[in-house]
N, C-alpha and C. Protein backbone atom coordinates (compact mmCIF):
# COMPACT_ATOMS: atom_id res chain seq x y z
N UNK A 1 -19.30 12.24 -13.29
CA UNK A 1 -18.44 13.35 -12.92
C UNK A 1 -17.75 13.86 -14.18
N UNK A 2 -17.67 15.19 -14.49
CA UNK A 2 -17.33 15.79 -15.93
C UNK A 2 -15.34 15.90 -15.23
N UNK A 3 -14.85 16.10 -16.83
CA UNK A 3 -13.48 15.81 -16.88
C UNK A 3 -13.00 17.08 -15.14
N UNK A 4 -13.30 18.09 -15.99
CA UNK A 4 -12.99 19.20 -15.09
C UNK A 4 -12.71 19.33 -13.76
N UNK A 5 -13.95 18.51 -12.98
CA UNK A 5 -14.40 18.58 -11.79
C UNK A 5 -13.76 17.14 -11.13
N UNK A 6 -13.54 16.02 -12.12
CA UNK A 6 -12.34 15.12 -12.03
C UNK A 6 -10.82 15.75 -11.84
N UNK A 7 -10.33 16.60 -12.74
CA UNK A 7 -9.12 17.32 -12.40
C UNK A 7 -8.81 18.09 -11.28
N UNK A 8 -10.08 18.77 -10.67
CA UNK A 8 -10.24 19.87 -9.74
C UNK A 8 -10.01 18.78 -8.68
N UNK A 9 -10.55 17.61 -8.59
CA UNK A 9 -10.08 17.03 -7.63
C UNK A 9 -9.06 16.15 -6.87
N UNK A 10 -8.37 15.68 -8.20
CA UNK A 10 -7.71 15.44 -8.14
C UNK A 10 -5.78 16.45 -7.91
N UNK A 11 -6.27 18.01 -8.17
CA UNK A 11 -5.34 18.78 -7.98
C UNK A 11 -5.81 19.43 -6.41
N UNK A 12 -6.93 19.35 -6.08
CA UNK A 12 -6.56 19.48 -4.63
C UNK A 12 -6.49 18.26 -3.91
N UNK A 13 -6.79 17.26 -4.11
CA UNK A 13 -6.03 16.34 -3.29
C UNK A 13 -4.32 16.61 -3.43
N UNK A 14 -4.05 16.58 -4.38
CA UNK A 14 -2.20 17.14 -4.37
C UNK A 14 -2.23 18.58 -3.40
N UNK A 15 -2.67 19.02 -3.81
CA UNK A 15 -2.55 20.33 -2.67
C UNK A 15 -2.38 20.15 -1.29
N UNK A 16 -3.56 18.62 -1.31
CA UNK A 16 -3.74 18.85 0.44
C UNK A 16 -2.49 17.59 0.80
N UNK A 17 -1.96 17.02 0.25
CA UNK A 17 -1.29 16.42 0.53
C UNK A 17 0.33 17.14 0.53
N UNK A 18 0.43 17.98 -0.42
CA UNK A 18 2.09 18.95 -0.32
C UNK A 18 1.76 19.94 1.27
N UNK A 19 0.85 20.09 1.27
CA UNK A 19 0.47 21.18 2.70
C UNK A 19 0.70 20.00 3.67
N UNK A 20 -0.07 18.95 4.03
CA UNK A 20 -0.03 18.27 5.02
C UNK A 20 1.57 18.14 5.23
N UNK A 21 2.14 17.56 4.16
CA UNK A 21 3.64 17.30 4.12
C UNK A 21 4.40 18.48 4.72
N UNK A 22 4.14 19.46 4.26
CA UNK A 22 4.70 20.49 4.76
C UNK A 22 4.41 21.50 6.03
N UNK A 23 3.36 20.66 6.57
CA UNK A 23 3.23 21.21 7.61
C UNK A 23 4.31 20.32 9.26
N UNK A 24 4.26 19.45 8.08
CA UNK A 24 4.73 18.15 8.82
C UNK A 24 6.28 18.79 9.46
N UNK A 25 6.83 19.42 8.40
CA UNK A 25 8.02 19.76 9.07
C UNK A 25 7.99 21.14 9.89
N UNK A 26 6.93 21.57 10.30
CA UNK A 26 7.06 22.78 10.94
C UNK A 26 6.41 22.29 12.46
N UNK A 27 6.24 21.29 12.46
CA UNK A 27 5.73 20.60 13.81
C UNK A 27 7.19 20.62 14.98
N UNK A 28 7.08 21.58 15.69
CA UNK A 28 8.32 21.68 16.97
C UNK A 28 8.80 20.26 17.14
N UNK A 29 10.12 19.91 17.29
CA UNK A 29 10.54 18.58 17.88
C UNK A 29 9.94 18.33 19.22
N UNK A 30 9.84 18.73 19.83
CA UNK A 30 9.35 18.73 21.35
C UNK A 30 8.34 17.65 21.10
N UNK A 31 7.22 18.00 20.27
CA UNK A 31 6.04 17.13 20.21
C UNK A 31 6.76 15.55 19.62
N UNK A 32 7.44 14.87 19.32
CA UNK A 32 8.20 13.79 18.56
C UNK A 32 9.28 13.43 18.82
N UNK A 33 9.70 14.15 20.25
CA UNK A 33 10.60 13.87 21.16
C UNK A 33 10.39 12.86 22.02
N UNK A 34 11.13 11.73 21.91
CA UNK A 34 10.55 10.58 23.34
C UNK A 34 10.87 9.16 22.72
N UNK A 35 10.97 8.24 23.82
CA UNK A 35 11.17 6.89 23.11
C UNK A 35 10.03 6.22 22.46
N UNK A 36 8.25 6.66 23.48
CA UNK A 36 7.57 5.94 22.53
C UNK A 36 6.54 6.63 21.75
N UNK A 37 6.77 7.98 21.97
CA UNK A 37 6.77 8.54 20.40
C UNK A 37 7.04 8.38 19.52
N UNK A 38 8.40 8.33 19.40
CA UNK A 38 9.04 8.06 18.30
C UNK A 38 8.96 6.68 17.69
N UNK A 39 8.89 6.10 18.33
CA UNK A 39 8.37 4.17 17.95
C UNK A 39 7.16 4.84 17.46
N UNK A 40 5.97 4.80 17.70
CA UNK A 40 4.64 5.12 17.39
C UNK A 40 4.71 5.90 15.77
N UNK A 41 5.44 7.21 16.12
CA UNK A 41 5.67 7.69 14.59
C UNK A 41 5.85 6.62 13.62
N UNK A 42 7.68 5.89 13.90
CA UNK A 42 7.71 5.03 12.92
C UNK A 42 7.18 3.93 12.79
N UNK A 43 6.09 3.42 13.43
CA UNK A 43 5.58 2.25 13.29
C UNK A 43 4.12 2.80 11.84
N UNK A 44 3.99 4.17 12.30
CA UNK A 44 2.84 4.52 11.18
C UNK A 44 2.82 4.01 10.10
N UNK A 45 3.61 4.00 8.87
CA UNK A 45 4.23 3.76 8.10
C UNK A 45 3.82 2.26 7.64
N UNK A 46 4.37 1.62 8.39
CA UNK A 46 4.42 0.27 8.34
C UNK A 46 2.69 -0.19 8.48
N UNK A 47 2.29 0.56 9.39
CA UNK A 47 0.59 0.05 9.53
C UNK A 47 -0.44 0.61 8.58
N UNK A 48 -0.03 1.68 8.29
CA UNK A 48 -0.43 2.16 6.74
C UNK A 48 -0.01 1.48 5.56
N UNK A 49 0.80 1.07 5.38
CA UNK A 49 0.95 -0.18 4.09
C UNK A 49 0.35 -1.11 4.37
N UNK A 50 0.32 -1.20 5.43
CA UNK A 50 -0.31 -3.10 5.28
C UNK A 50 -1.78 -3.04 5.56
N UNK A 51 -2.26 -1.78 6.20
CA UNK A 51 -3.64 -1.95 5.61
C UNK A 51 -3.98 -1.70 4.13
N UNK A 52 -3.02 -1.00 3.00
CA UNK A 52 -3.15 -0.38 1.89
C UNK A 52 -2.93 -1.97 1.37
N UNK A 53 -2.10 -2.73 1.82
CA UNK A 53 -1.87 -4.16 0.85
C UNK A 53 -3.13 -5.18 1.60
N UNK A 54 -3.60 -5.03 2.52
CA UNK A 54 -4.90 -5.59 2.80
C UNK A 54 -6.25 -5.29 1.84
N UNK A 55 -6.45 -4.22 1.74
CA UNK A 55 -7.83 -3.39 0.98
C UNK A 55 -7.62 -3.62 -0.38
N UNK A 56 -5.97 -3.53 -1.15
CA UNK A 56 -5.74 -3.57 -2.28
C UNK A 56 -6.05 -5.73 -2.70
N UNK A 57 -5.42 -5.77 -1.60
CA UNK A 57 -5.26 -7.39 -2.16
C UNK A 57 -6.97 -8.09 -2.19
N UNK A 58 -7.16 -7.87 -0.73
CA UNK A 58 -8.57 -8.82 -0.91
C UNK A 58 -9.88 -7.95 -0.67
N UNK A 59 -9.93 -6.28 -0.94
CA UNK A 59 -10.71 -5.89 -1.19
C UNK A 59 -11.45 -5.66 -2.97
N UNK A 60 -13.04 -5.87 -2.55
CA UNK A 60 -13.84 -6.08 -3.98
C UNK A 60 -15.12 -4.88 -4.25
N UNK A 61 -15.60 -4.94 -5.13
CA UNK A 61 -16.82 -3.61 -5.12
C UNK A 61 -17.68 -4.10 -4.15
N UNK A 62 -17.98 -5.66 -3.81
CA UNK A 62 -19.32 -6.25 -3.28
C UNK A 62 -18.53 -6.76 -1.55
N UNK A 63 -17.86 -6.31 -1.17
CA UNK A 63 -16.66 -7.21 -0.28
C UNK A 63 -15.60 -8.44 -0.46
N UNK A 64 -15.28 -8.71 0.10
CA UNK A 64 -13.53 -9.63 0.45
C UNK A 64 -14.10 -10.01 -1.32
N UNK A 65 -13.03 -10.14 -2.14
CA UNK A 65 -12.68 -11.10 -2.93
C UNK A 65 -10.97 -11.86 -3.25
N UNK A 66 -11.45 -13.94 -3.17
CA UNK A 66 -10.72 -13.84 -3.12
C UNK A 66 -10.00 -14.57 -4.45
N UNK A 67 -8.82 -13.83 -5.15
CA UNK A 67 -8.39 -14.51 -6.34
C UNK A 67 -7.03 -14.46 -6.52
N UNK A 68 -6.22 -14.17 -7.20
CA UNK A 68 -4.94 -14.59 -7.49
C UNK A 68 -4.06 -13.99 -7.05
N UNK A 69 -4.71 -12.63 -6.50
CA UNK A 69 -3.42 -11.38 -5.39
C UNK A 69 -3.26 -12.34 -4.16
N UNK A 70 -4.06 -13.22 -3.92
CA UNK A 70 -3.92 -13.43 -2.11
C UNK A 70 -2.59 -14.78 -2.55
N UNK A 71 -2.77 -15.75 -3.51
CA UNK A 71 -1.59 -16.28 -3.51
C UNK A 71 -0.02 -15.74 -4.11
N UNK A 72 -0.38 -14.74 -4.80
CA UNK A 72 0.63 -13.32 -5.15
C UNK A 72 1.17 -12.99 -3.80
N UNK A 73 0.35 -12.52 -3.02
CA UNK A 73 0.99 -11.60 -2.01
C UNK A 73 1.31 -12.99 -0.84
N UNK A 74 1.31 -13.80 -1.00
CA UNK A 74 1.78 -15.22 -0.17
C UNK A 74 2.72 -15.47 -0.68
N UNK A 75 3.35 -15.69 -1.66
CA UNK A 75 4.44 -16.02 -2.57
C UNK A 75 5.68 -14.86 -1.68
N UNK A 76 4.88 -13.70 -1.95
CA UNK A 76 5.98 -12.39 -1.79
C UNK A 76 6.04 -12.32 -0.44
N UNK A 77 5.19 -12.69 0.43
CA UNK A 77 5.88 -12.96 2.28
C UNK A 77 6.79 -14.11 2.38
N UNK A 78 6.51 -15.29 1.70
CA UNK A 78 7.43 -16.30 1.67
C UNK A 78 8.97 -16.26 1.02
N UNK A 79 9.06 -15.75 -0.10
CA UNK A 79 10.03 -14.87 -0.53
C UNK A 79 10.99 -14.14 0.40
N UNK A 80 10.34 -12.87 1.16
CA UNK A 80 11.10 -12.12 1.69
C UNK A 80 10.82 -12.73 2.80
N UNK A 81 10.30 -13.75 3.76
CA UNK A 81 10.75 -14.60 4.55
C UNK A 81 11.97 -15.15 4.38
N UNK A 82 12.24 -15.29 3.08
CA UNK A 82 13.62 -16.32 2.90
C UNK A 82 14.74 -15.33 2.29
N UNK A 83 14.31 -14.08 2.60
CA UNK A 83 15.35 -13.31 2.40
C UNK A 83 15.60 -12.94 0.75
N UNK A 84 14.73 -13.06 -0.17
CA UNK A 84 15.05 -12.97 -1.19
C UNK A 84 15.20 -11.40 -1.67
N UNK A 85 15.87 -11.46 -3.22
CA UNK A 85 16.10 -9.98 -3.50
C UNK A 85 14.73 -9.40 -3.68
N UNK A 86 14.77 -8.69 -3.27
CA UNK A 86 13.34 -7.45 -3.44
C UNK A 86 12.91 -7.61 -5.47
N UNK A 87 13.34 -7.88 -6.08
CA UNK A 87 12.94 -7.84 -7.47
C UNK A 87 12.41 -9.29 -7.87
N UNK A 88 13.80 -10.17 -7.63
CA UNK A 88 12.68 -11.47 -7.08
C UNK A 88 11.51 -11.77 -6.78
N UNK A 89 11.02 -11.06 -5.46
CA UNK A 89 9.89 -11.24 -5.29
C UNK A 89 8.61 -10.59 -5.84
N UNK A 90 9.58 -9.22 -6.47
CA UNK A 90 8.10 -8.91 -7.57
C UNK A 90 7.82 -9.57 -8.70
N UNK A 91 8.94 -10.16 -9.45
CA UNK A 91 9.14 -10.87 -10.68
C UNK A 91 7.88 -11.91 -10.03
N UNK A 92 8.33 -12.92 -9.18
CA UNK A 92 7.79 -14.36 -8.64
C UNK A 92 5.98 -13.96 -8.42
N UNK A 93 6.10 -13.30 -7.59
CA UNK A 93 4.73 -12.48 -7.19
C UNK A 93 3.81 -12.55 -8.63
N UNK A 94 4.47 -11.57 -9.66
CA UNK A 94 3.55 -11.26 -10.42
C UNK A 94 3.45 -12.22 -11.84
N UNK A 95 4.87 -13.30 -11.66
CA UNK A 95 4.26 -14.39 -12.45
C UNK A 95 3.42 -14.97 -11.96
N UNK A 96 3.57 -15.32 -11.01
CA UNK A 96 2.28 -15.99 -10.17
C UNK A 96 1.05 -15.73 -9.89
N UNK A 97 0.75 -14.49 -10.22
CA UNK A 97 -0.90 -13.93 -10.54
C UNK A 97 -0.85 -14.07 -11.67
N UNK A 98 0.05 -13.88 -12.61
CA UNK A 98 -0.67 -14.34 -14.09
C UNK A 98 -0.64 -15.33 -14.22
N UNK A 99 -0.16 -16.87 -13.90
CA UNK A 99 -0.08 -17.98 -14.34
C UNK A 99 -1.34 -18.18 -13.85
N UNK A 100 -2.23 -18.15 -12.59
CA UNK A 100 -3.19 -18.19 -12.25
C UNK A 100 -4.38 -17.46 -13.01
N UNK A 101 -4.14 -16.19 -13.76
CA UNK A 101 -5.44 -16.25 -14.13
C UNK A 101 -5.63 -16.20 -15.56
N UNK A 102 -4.17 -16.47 -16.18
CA UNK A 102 -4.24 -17.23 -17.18
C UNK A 102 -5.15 -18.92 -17.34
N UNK A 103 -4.79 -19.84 -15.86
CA UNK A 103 -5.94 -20.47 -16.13
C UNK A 103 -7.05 -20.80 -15.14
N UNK A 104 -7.44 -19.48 -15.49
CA UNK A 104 -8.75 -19.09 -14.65
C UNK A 104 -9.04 -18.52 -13.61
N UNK A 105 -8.24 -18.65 -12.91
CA UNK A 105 -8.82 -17.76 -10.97
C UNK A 105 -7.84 -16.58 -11.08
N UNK A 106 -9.36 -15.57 -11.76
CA UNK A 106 -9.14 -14.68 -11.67
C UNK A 106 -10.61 -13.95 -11.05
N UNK A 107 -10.40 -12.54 -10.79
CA UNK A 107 -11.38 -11.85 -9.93
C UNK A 107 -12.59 -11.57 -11.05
């Protein structure tokens, strides 16, 4: 793929994403009115990250791989299981993928 046609696409993906956004607020309340609407809306969010930290963590070019994100991202549920500060657990997290593939299990 030449630089160009890399940029072109990458500037309409921004496009289509400021439009989507902005269409977002012209959507009548009526439609997002309700108790389990509104649960449903905000649950989106939440189910969209965690498939994005699923695909990111133990997805590979060939399928599942598994190496030093999956005990990374175990560290950082256990962490904020125990309530820790949010920086904490990135600090802990991401020493903990490098101590690992510093010796060796890495992807």
């Amino acid at each position: 793929m030449s630089t160009a046609a890399l940029w072109i696409t990458v500037l309409a993906a921004c496009l289509l994403g400021f439009v989507t956004k902005y269409l977002g607020y012209l959507v009548p309340e009526s439609l997002v009115d309700g108790p389990r609407r509104s649960r449903v809306i905000g649950l989106l969010p939440v189910a969209l990250l965690a498939g994005l930290l699923v695909t990111q963590t133990v997805g590979g070019d060939e399928g599942i791989t598994l190496d030093a994100r999956i005990a990374a991202v175990a560290l950082a549920v256990v962490l904020m299981w125990l309530r820790a500060n949010f920086v904490l657990v990135i600090l802990g997290a991401a020493a903990l993928a490098a101590g690992l593939r510093a010796l060796g299990w890495a992807a």
